[in-house]
C-alpha atoms as a PDB file:
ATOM      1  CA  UNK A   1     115.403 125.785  81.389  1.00  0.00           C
ATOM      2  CA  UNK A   2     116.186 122.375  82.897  1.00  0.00           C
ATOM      3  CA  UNK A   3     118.551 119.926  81.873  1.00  0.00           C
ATOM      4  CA  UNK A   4     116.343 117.269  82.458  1.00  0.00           C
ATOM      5  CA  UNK A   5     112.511 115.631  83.006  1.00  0.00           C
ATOM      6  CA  UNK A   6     113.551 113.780  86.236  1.00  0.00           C
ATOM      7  CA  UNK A   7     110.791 113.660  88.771  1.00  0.00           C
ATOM      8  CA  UNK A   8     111.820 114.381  92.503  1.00  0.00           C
ATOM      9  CA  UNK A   9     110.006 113.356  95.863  1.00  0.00           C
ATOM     10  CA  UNK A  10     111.087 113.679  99.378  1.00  0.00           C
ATOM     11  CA  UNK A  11     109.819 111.544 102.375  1.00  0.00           C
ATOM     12  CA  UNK A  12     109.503 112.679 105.679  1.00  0.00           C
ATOM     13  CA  UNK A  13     110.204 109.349 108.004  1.00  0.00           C
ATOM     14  CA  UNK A  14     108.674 109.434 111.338  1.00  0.00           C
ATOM     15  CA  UNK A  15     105.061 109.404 110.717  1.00  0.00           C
ATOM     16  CA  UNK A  16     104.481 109.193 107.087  1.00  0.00           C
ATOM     17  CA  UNK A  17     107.310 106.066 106.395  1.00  0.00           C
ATOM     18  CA  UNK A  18     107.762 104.611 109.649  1.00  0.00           C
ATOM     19  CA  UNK A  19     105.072 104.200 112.397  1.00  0.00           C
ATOM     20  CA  UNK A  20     106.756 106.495 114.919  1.00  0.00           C
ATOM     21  CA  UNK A  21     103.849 106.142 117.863  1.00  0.00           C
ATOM     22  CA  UNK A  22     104.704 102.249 117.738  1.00  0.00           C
ATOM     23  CA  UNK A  23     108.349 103.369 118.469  1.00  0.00           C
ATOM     24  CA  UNK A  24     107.637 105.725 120.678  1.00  0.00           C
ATOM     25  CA  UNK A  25     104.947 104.033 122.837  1.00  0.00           C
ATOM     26  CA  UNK A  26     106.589 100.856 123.038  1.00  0.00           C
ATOM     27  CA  UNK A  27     110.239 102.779 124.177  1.00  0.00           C
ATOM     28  CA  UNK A  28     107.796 104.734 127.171  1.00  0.00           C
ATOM     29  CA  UNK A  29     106.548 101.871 128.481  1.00  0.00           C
ATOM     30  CA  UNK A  30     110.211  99.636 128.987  1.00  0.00           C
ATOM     31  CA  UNK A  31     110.714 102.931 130.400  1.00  0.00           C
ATOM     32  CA  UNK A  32     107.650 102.961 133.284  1.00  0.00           C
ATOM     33  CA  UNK A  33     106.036 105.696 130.716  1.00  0.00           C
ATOM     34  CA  UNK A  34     102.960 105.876 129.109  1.00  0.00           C
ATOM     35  CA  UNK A  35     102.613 107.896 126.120  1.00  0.00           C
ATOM     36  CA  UNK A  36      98.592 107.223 125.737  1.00  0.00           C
ATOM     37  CA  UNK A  37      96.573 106.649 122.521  1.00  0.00           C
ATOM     38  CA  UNK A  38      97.731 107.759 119.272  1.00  0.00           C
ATOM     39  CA  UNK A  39      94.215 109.643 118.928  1.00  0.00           C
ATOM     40  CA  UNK A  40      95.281 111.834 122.036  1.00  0.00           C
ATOM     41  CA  UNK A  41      98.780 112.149 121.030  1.00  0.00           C
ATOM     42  CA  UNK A  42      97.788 113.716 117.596  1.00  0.00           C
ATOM     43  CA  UNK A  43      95.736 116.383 119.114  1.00  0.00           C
ATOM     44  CA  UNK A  44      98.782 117.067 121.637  1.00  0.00           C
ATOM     45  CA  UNK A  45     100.695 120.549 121.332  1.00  0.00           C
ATOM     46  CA  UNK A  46     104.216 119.842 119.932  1.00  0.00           C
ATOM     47  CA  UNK A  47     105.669 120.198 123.217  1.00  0.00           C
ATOM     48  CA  UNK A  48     103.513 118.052 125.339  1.00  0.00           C
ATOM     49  CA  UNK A  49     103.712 115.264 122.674  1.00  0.00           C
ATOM     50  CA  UNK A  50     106.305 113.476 124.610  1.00  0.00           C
ATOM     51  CA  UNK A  51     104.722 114.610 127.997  1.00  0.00           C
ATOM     52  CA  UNK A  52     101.833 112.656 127.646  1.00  0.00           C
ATOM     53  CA  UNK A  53      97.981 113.881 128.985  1.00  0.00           C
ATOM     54  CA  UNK A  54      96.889 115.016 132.336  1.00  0.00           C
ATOM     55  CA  UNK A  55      96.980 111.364 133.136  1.00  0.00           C
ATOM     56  CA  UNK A  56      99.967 110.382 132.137  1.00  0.00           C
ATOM     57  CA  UNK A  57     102.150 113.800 133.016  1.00  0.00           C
ATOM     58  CA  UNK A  58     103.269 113.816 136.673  1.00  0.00           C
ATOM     59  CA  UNK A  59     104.798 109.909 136.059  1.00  0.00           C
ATOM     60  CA  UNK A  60     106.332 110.658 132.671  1.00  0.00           C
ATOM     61  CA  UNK A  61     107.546 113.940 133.900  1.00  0.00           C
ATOM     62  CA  UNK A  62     109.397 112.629 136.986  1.00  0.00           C
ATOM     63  CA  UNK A  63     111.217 109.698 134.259  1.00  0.00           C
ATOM     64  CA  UNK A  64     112.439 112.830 132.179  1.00  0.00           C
ATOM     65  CA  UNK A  65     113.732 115.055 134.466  1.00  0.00           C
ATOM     66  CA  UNK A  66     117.577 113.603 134.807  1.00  0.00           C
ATOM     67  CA  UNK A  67     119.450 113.653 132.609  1.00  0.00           C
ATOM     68  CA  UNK A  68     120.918 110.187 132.828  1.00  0.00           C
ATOM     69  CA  UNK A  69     117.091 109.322 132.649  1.00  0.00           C
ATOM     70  CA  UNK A  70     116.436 111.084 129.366  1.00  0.00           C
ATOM     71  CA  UNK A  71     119.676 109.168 127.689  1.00  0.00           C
ATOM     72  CA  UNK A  72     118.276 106.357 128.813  1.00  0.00           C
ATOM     73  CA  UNK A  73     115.502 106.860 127.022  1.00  0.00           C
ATOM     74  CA  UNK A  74     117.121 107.900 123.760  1.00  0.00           C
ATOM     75  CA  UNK A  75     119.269 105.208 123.776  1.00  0.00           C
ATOM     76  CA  UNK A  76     116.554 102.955 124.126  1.00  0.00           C
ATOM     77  CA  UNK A  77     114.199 104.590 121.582  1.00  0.00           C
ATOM     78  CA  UNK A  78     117.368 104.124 118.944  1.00  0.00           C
ATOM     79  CA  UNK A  79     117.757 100.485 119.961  1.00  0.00           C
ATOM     80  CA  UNK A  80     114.079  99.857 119.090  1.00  0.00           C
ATOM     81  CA  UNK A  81     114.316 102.304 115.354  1.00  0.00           C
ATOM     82  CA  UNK A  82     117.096 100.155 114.588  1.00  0.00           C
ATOM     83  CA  UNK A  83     115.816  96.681 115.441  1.00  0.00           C
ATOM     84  CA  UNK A  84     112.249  96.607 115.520  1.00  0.00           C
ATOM     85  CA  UNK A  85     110.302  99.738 114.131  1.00  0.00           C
ATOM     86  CA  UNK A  86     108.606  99.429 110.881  1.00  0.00           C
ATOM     87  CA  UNK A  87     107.355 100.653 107.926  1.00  0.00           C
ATOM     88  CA  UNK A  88     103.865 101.572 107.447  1.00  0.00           C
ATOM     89  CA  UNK A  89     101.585  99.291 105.428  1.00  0.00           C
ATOM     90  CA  UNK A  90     102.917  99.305 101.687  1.00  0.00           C
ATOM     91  CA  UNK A  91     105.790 101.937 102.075  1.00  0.00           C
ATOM     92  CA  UNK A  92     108.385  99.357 101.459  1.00  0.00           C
ATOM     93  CA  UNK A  93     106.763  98.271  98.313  1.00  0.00           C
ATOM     94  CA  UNK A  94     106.418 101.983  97.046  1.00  0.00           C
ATOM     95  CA  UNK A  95     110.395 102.875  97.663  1.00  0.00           C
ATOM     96  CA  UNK A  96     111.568  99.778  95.629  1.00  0.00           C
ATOM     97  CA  UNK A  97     109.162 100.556  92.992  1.00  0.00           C
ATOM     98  CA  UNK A  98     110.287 103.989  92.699  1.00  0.00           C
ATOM     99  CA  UNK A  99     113.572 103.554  93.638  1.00  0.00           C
ATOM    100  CA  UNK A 100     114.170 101.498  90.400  1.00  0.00           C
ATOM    101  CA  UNK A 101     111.980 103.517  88.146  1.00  0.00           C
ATOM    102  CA  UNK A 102     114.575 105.164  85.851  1.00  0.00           C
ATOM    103  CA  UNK A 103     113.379 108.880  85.741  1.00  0.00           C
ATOM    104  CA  UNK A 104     112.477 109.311  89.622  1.00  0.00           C
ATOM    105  CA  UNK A 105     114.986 110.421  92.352  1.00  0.00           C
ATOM    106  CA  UNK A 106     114.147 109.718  96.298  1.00  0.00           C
ATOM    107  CA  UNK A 107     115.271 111.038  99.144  1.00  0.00           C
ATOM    108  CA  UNK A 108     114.766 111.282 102.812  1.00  0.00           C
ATOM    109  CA  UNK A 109     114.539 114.318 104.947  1.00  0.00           C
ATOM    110  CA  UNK A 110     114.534 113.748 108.590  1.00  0.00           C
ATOM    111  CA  UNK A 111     113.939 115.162 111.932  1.00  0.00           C
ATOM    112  CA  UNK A 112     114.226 111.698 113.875  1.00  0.00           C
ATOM    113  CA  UNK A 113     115.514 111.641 117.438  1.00  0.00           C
ATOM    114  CA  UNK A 114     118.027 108.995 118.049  1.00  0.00           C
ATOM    115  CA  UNK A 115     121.903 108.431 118.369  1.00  0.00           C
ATOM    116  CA  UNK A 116     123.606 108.458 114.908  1.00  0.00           C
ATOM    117  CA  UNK A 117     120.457 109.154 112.586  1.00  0.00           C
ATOM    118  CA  UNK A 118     122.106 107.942 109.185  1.00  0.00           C
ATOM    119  CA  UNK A 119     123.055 104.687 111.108  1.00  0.00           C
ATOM    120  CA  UNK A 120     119.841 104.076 112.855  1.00  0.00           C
ATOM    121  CA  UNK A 121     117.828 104.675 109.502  1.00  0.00           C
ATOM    122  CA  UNK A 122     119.984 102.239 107.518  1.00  0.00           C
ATOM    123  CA  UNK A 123     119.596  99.657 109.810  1.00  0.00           C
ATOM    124  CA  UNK A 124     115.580 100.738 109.842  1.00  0.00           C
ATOM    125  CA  UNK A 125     115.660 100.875 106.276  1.00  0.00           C
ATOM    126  CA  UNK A 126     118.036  97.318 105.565  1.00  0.00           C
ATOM    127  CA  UNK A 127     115.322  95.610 108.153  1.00  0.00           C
ATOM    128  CA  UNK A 128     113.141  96.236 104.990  1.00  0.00           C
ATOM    129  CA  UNK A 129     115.612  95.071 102.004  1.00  0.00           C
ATOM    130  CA  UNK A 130     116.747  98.775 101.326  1.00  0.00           C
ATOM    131  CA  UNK A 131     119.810  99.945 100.908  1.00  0.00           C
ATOM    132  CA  UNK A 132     120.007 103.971 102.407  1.00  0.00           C
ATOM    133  CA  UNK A 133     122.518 104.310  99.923  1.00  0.00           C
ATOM    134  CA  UNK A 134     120.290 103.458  96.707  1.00  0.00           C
ATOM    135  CA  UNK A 135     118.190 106.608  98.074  1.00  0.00           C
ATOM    136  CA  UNK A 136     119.168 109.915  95.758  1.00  0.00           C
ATOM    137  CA  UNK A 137     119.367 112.138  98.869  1.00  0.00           C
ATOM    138  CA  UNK A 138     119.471 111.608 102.074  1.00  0.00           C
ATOM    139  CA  UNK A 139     119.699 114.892 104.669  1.00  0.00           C
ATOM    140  CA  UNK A 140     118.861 114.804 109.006  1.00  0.00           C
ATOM    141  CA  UNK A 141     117.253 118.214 109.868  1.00  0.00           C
ATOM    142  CA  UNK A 142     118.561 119.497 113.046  1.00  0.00           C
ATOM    143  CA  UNK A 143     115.197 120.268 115.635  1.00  0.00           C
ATOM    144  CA  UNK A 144     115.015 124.385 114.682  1.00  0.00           C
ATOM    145  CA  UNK A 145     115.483 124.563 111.179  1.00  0.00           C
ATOM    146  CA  UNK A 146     113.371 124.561 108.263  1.00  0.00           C
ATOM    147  CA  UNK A 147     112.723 121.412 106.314  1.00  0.00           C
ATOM    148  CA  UNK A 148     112.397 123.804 103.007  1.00  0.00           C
ATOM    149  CA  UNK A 149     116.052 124.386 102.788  1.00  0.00           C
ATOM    150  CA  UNK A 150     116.827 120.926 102.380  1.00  0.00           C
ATOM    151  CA  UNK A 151     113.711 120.348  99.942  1.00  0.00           C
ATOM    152  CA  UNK A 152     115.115 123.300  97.941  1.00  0.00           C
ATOM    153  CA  UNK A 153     118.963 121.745  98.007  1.00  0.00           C
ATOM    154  CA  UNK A 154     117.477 118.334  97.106  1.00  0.00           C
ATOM    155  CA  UNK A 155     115.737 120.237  93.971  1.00  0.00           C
ATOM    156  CA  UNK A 156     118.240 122.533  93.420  1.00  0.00           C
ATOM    157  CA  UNK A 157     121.427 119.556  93.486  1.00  0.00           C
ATOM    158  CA  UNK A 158     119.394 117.383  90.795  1.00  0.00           C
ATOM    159  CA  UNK A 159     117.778 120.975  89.143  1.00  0.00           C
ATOM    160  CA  UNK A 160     114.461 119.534  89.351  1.00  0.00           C
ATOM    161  CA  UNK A 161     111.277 121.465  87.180  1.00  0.00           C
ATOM    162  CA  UNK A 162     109.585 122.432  90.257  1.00  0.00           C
ATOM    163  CA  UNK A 163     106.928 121.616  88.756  1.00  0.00           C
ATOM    164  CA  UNK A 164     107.975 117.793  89.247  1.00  0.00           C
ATOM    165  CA  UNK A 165     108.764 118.372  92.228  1.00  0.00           C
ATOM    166  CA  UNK A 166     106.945 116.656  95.691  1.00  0.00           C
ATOM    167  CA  UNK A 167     107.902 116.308  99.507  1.00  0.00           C
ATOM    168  CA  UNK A 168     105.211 113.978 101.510  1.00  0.00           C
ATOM    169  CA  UNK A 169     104.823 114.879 105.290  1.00  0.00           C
ATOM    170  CA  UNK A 170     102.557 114.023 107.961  1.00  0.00           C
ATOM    171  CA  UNK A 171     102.465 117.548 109.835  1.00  0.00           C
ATOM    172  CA  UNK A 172     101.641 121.565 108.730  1.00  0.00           C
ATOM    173  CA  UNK A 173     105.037 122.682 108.694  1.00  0.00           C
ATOM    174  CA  UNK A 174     105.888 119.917 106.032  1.00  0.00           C
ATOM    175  CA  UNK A 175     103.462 120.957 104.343  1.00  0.00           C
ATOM    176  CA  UNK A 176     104.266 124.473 104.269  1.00  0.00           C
ATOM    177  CA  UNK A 177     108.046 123.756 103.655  1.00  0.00           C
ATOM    178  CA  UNK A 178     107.162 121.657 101.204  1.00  0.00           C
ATOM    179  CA  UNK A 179     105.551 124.923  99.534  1.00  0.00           C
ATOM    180  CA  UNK A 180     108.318 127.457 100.178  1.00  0.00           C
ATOM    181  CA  UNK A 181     110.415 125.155  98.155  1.00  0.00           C
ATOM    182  CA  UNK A 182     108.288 125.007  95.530  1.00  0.00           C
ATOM    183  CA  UNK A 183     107.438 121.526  95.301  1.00  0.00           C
ATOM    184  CA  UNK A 184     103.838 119.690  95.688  1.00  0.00           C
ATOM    185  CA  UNK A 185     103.049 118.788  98.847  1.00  0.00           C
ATOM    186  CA  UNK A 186     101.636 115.450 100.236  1.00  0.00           C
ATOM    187  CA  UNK A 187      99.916 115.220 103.543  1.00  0.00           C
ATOM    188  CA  UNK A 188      99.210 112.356 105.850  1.00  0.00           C
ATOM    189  CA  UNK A 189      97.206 112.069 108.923  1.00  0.00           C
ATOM    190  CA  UNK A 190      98.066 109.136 110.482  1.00  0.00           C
ATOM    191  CA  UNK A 191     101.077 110.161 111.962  1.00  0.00           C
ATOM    192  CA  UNK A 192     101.806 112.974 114.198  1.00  0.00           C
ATOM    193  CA  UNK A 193      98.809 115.025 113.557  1.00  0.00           C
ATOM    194  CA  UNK A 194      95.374 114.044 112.503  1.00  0.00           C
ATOM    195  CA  UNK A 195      92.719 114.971 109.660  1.00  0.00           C
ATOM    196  CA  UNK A 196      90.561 117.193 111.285  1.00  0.00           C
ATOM    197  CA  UNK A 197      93.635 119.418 112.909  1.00  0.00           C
ATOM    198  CA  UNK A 198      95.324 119.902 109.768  1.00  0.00           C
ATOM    199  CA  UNK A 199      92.237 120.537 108.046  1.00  0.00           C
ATOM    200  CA  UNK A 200      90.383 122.612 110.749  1.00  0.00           C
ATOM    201  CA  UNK A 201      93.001 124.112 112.879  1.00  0.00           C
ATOM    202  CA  UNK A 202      95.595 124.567 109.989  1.00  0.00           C
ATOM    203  CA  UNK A 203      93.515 124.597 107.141  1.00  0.00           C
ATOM    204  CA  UNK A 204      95.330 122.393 105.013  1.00  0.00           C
ATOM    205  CA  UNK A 205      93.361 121.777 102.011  1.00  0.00           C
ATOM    206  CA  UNK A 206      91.320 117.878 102.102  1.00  0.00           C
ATOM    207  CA  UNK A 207      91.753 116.955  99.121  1.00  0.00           C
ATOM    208  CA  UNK A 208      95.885 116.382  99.721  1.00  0.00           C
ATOM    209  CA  UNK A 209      95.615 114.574 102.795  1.00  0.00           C
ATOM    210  CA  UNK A 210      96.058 110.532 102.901  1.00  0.00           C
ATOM    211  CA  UNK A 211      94.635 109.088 105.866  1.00  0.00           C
ATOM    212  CA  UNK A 212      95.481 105.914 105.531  1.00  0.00           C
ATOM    213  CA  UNK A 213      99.718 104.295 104.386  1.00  0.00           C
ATOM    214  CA  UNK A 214      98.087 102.706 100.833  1.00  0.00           C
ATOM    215  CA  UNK A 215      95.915 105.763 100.108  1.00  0.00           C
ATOM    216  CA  UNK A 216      99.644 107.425 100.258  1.00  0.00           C
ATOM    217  CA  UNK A 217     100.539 104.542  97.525  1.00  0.00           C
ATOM    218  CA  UNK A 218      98.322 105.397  95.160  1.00  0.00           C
ATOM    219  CA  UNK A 219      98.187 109.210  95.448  1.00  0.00           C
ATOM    220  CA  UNK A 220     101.980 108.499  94.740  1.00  0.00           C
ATOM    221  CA  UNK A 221     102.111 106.142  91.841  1.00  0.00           C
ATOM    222  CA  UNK A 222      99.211 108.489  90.716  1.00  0.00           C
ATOM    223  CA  UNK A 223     101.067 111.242  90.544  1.00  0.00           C
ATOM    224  CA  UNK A 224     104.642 110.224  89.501  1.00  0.00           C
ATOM    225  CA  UNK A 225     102.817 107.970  86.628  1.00  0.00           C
ATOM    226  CA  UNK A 226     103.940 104.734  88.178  1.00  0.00           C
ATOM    227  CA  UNK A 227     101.414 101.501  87.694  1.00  0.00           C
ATOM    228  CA  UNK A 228     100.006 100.200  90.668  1.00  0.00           C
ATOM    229  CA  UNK A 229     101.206  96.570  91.464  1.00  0.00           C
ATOM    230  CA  UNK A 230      97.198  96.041  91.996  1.00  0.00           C
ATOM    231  CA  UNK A 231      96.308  97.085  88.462  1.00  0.00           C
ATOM    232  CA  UNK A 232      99.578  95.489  87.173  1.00  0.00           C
ATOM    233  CA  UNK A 233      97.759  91.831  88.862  1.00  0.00           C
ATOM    234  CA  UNK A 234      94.578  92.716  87.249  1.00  0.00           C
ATOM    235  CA  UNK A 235      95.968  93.592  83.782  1.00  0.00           C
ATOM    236  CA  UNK A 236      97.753  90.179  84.151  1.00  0.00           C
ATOM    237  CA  UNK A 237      94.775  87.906  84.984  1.00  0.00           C
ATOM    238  CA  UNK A 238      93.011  89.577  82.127  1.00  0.00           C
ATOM    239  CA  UNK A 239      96.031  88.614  78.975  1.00  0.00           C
ATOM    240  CA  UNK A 240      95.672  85.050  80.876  1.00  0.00           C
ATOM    241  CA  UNK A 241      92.362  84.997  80.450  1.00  0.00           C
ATOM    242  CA  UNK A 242      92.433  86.155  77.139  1.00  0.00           C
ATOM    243  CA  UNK A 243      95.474  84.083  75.502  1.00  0.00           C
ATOM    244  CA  UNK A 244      93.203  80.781  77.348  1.00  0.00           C
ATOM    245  CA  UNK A 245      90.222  81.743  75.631  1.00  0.00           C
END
């Protein structure tokens, strides 16, 4: 049925790769914004996300209304992707390591916010001794459509098994998109939505969720049969230790 036994996973970048809320907090404030606590900016509806709370509103409203304002911004918030942002704890490490697994095609699917996505994520992504190109598939989701048409084009360009098939995420609608395509979802919640409102307000089952960057790892290397540089150590320290003795 399929040509081949290649495995296939798909990262969403801001909040599951990259730490978006650094980007984004840091950008508000050169701005004379203030985009409060991550905690509070989880728990946010998607369209006050960028608003801030009832605190923060009537200042950050006033800095967005013009338009010149709200390039100003968005030039800003691409300076800082491109130059300072980073990855989350142990990402970096992961994408090499699967990146040069023979058997294992990566790719990016994106909804990021900033002038000339492909360029701003290759310098993001060079800043970390990866090359965007050495990625298997690379697509930047325009704001209204559905993340599960690229998944299935990804799976569909390579003819994936579906049932080798993953897409990691940090909100619902990856991981629902990540289902309509027919690939195994991964779920984060430490980016743009937190553990208890994908689990209690979207009911996204607990046991998928990472709430932390290295619990990602491993879930990962887990699942796409890929040793852990951790047990890779250990098993190394214990031939020493035997060939000494």
């Amino acid at each position: 049925m399929y040509p081949n036994r290649d495995k296939l996973i798909l990262f969403d970048a801001d909040g599951t790769i990259i730490d978006a809320f650094a980007a984004i907090a840091e950008t508000f404030s050169r701005n004379g914004m203030d985009i409060g606590d991550l905690e509070s900016f989880q728990k946010r509806h998607k369209f006050f996300k960028y608003l801030g709370g009832i605190k923060e509103f009537p200042a950050n409203i006033k800095k967005q209304l013009g338009k010149h304002s709200r390039q100003q911004v968005l030039t800003s918030l691409t300076e800082y992707y491109r130059e300072e942002a980073q990855f989350y704890e142990g990402i970096a490490d992961l994408l090499k390591q699967l990146i040069a697994t023979k058997g294992i095609r990566v790719g990016l699917v994106t909804r990021n916010i900033s002038h000339d996505v492909p360029l701003t994520m290759r310098r993001l992504f060079a800043r970390h001794d990866i090359d965007l190109d050495s990625l298997d598939y690379f697509a930047h989701v325009p704001l209204r459509a559905s993340k599960a048409e690229f998944f299935k084009a990804a799976r569909f360009q390579f003819q994936t098994n579906p049932a080798l098939s993953y897409a990691c995420g940090d909100e619902h609608s990856d991981f629902h998109s990540a289902i309509a395509a027919g690939m195994h979802p991964f779920v984060v919640s430490y980016g743009f939505e937190d553990y208890h409102c994908l689990t209690s307000k979207f009911e996204i089952p607990r046991d998928i969720i990472s709430r932390t960057p290295l619990a990602l790892c491993e879930r990962v290397r887990h699942a796409l049969d890929v040793e852990s540089p951790h047990l890779r150590s250990t098993t190394m320290r214990l031939i020493t230790a035997s060939a000494a003795s």
